[in-house]
PDB file of N, CA and C in Angstrom:
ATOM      1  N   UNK A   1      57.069 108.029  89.054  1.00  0.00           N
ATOM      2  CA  UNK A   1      55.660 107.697  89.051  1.00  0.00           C
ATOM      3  C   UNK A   1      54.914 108.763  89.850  1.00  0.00           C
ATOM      4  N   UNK A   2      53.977 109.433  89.323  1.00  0.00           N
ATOM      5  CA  UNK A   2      53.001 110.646  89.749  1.00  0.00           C
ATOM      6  C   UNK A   2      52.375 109.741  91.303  1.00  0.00           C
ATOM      7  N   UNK A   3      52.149 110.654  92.198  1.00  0.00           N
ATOM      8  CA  UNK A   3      51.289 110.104  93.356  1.00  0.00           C
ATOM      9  C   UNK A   3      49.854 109.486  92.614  1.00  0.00           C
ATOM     10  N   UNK A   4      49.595 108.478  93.400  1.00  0.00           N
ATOM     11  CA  UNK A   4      48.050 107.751  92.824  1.00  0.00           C
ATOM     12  C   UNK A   4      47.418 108.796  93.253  1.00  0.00           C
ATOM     13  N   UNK A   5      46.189 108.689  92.485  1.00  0.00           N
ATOM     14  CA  UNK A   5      45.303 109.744  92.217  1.00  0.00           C
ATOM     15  C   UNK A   5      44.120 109.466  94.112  1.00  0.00           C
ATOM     16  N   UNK A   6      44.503 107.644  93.942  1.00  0.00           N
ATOM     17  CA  UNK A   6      42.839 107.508  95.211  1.00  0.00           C
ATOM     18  C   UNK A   6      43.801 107.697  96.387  1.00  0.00           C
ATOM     19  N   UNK A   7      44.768 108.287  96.904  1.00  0.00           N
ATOM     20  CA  UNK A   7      45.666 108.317  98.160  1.00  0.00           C
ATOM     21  C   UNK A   7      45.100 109.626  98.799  1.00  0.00           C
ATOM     22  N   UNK A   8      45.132 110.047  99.585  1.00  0.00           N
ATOM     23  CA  UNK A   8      44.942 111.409 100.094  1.00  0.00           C
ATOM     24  C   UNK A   8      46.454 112.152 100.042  1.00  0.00           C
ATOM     25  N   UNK A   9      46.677 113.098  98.992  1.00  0.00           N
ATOM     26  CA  UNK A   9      47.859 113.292  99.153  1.00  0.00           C
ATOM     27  C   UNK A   9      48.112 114.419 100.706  1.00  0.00           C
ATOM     28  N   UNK A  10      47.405 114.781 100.736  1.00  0.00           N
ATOM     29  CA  UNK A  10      47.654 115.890 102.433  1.00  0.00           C
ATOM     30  C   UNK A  10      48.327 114.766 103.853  1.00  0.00           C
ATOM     31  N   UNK A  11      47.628 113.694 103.828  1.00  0.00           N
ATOM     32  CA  UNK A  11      47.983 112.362 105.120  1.00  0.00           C
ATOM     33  C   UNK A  11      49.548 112.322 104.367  1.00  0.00           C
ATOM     34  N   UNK A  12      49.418 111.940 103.124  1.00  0.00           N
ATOM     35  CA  UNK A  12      50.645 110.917 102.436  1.00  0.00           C
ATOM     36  C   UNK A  12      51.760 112.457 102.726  1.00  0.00           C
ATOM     37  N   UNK A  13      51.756 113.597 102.474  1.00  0.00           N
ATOM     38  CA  UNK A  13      52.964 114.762 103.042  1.00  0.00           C
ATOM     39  C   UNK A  13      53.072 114.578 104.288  1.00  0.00           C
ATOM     40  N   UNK A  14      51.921 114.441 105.017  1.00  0.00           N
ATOM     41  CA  UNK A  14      52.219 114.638 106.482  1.00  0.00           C
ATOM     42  C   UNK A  14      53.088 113.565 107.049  1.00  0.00           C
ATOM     43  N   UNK A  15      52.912 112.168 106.076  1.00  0.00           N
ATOM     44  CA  UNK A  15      53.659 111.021 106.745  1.00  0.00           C
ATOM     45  C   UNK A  15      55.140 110.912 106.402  1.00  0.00           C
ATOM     46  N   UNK A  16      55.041 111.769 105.137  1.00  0.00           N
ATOM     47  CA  UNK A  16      56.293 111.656 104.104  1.00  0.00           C
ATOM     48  C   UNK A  16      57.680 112.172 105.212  1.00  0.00           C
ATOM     49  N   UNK A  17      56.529 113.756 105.460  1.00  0.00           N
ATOM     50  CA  UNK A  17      57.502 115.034 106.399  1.00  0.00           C
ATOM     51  C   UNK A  17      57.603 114.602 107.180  1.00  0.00           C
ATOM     52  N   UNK A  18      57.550 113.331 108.194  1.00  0.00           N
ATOM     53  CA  UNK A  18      57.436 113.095 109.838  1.00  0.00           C
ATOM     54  C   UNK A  18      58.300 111.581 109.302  1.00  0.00           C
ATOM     55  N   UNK A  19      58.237 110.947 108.734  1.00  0.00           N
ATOM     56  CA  UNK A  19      59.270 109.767 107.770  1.00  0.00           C
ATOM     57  C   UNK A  19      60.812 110.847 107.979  1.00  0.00           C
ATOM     58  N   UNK A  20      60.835 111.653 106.835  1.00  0.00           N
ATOM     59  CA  UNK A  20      62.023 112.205 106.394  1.00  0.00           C
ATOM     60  C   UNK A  20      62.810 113.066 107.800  1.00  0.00           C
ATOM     61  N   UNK A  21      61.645 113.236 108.583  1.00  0.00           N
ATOM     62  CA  UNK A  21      62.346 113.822 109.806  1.00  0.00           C
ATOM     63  C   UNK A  21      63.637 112.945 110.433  1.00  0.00           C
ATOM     64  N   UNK A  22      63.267 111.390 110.463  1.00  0.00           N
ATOM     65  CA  UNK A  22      64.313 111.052 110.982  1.00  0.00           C
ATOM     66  C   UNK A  22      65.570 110.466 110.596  1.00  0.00           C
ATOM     67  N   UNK A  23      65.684 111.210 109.068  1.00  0.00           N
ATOM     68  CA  UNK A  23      67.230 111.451 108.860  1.00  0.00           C
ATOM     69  C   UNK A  23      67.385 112.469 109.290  1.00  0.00           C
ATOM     70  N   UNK A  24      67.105 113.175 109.509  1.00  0.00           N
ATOM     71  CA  UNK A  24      67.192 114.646 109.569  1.00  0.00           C
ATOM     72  C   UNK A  24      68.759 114.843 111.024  1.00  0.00           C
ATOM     73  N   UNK A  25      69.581 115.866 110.161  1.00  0.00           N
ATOM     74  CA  UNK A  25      70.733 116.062 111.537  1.00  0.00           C
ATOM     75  C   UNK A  25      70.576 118.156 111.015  1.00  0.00           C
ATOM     76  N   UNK A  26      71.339 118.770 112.256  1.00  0.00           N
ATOM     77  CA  UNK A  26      71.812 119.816 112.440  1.00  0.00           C
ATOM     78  C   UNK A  26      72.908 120.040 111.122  1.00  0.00           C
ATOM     79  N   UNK A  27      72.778 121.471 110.907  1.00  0.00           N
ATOM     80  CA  UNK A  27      73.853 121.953 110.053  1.00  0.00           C
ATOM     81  C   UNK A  27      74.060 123.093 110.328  1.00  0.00           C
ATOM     82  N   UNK A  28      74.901 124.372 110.256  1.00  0.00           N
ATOM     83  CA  UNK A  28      74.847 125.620 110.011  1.00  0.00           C
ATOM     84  C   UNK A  28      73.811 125.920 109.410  1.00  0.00           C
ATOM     85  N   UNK A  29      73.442 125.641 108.092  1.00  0.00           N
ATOM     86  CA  UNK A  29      72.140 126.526 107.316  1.00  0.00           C
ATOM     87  C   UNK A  29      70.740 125.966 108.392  1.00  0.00           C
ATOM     88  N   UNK A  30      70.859 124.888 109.117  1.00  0.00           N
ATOM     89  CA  UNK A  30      69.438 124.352 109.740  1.00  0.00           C
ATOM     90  C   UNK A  30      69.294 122.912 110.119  1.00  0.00           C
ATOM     91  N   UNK A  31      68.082 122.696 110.140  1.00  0.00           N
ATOM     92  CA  UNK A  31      67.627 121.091 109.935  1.00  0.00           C
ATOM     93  C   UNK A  31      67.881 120.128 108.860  1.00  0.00           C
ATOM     94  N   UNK A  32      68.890 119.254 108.468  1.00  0.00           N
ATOM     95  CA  UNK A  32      69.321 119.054 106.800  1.00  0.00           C
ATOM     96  C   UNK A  32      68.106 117.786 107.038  1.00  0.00           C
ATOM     97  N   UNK A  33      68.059 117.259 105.720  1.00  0.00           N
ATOM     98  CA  UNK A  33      67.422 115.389 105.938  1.00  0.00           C
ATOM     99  C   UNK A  33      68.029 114.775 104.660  1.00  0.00           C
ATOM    100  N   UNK A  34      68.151 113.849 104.632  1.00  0.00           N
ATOM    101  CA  UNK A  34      68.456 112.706 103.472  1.00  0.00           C
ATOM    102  C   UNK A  34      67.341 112.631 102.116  1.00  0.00           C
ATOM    103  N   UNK A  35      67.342 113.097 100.888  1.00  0.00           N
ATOM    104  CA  UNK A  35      66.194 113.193 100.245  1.00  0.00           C
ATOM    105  C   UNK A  35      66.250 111.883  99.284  1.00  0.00           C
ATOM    106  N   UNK A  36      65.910 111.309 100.000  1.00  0.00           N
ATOM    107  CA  UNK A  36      66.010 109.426  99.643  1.00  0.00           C
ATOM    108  C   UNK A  36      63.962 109.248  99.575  1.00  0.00           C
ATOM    109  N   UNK A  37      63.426 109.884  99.182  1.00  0.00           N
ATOM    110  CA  UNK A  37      62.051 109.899  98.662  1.00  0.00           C
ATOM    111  C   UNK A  37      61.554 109.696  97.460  1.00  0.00           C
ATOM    112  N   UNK A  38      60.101 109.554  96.562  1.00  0.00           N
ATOM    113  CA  UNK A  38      59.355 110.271  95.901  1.00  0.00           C
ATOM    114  C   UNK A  38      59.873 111.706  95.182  1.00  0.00           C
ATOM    115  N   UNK A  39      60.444 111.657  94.143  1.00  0.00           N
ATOM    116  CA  UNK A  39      60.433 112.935  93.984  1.00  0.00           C
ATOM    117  C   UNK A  39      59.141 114.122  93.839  1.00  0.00           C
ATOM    118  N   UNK A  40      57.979 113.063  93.412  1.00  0.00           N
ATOM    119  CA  UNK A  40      56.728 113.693  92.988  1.00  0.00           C
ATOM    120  C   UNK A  40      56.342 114.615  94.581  1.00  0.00           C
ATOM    121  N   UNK A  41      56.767 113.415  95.255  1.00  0.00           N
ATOM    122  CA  UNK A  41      56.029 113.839  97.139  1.00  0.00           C
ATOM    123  C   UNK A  41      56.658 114.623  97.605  1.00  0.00           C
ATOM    124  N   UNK A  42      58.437 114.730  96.994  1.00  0.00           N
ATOM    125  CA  UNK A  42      59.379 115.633  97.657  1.00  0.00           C
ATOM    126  C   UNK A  42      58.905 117.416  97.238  1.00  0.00           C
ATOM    127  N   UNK A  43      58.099 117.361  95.875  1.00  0.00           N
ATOM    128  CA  UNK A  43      57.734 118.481  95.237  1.00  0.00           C
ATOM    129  C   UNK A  43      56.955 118.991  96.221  1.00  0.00           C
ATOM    130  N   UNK A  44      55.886 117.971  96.696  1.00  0.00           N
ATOM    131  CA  UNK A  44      54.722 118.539  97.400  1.00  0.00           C
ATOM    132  C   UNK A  44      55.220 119.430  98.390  1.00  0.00           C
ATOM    133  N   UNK A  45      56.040 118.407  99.867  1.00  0.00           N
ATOM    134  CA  UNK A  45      57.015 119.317 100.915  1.00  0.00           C
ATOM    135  C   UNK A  45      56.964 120.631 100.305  1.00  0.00           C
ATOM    136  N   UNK A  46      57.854 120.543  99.109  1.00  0.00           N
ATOM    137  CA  UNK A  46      58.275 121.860  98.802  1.00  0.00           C
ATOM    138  C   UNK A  46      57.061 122.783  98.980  1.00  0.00           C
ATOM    139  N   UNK A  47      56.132 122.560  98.095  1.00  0.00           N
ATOM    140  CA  UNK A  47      54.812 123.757  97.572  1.00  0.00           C
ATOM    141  C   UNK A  47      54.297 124.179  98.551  1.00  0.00           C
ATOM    142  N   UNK A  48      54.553 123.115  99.842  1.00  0.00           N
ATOM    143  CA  UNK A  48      54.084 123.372 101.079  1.00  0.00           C
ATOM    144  C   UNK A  48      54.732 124.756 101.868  1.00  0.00           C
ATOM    145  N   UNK A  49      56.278 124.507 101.878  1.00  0.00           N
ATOM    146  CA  UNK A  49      57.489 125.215 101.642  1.00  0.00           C
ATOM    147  C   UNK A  49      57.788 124.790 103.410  1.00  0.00           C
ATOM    148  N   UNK A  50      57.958 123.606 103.435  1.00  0.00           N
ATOM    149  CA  UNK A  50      58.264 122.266 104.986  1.00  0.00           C
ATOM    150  C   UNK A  50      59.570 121.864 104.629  1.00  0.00           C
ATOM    151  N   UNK A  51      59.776 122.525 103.512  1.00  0.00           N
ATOM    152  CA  UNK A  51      61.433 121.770 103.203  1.00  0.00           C
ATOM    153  C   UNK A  51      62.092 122.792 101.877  1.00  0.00           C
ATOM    154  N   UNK A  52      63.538 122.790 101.565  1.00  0.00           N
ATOM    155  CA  UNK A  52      63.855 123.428 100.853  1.00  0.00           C
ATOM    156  C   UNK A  52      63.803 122.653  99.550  1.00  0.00           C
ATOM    157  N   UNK A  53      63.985 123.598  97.872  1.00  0.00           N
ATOM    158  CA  UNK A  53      63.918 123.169  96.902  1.00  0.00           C
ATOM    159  C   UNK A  53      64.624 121.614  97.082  1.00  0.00           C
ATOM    160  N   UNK A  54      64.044 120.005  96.813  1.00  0.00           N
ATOM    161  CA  UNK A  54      65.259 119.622  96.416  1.00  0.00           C
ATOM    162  C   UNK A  54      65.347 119.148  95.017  1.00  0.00           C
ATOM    163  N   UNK A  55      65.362 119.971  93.828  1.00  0.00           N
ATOM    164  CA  UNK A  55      65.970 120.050  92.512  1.00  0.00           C
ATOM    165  C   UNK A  55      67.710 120.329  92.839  1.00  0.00           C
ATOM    166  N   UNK A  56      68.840 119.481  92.899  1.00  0.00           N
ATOM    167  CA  UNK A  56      69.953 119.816  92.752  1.00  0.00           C
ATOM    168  C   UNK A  56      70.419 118.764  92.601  1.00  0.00           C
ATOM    169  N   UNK A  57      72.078 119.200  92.976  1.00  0.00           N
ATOM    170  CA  UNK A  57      72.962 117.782  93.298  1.00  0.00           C
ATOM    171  C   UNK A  57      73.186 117.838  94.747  1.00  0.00           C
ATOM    172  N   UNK A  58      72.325 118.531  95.443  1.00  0.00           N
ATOM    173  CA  UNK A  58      73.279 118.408  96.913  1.00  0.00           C
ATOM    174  C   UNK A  58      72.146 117.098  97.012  1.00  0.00           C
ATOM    175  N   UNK A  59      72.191 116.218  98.184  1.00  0.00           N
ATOM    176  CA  UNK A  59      71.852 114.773  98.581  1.00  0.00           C
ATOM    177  C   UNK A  59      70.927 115.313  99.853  1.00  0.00           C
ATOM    178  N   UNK A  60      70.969 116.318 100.246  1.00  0.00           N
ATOM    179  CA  UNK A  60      70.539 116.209 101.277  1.00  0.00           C
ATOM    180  C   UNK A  60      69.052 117.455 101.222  1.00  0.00           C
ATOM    181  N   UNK A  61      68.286 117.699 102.037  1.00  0.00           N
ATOM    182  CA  UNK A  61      67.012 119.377 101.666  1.00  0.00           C
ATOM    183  C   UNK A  61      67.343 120.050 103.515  1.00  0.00           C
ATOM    184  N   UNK A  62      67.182 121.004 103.107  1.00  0.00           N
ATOM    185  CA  UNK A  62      66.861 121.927 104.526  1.00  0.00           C
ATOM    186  C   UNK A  62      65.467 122.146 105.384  1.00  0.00           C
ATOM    187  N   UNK A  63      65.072 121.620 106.221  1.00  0.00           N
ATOM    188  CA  UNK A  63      63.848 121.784 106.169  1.00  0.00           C
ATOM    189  C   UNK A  63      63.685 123.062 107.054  1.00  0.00           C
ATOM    190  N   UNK A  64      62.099 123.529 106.624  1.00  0.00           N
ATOM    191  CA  UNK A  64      61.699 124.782 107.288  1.00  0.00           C
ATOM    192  C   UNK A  64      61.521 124.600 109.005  1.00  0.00           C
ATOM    193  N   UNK A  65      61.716 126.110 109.459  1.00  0.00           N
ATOM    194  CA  UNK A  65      61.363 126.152 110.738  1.00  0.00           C
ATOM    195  C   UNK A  65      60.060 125.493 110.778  1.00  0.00           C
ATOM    196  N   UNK A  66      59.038 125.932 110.186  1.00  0.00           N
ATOM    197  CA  UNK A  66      57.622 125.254 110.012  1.00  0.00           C
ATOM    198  C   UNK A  66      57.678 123.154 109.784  1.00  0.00           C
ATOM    199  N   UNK A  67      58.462 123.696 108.686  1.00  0.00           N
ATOM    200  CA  UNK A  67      58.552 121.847 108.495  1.00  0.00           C
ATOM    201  C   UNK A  67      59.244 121.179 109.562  1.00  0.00           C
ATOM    202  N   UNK A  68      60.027 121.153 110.610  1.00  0.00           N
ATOM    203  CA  UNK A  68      60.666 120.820 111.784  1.00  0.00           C
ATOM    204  C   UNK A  68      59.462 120.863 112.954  1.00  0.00           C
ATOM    205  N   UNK A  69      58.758 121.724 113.059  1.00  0.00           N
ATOM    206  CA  UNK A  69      57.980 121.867 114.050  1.00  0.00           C
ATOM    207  C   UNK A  69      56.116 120.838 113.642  1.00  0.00           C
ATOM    208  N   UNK A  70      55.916 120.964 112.279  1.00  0.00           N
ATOM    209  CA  UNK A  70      55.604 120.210 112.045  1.00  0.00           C
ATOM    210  C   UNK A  70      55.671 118.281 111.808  1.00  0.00           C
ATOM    211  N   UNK A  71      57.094 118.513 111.824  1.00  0.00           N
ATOM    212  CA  UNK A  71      57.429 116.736 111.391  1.00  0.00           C
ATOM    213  C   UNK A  71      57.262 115.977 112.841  1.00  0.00           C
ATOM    214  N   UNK A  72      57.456 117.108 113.792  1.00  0.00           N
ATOM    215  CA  UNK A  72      57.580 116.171 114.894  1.00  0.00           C
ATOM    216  C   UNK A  72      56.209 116.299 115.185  1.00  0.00           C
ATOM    217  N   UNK A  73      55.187 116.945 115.389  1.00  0.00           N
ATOM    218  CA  UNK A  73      53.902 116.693 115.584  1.00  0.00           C
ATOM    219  C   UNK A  73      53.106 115.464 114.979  1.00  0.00           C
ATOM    220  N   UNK A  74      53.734 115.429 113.562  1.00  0.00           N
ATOM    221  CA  UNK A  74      52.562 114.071 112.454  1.00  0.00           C
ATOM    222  C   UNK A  74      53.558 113.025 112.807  1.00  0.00           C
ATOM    223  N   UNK A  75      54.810 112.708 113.641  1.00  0.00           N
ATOM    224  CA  UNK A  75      55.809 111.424 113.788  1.00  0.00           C
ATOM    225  C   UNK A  75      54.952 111.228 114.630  1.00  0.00           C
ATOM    226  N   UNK A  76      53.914 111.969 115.579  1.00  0.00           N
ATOM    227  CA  UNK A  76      53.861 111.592 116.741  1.00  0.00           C
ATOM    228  C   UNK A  76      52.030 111.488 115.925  1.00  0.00           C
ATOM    229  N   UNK A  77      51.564 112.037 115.911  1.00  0.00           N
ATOM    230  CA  UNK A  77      50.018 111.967 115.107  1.00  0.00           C
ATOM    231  C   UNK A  77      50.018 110.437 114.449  1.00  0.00           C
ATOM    232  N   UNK A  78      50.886 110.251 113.426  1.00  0.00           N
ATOM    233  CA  UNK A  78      50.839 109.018 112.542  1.00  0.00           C
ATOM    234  C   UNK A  78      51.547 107.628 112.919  1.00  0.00           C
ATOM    235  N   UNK A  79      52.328 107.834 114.154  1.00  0.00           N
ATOM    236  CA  UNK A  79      53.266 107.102 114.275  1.00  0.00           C
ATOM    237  C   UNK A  79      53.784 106.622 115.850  1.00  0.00           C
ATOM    238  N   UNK A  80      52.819 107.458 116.929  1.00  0.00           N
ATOM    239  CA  UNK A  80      53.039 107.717 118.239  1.00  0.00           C
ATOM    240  C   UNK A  80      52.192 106.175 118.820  1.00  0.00           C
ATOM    241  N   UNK A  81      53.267 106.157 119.924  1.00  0.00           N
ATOM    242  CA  UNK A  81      52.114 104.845 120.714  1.00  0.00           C
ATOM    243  C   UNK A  81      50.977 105.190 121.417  1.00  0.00           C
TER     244      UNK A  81
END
């Protein structure tokens, strides 16, 4: 299902990327996360480029230095006491 059109999709990435942060563990290649999302929203991350392609079979995305430094800012923006 396409994102609704009346949502703000910019809030709805920022909440998505700061959500998905906390699967998120260490790997050799980086920051991995669980891509248990939206695929429509997972695209967005991408275009953003906050996370790596996830078109595959691996289960899991890499997120960017940018997208890491970002997720924890909007966990705490959208989600902070």
């Amino acid at each position: 299902m396409p994102i609704p059109e009346n949502l703000n999709q910019e809030k709805l990435a920022e909440a998505a990327l700061a959500i998905l942060s906390l699967s998120s563990f260490g790997d050799p290649m980086g920051v991995r996360a669980w891509k248990g999302m939206d695929w429509d929203l997972m695209n967005v991350l991408f275009e953003k480029e906050w996370i790596s392609d996830p078109v595959g079979k691996q289960k899991s995305i890499v997120m960017s230095e940018e997208g890491v430094k970002l997720a924890e800012e909007f966990l705490e923006k959208y989600f902070g006491k």
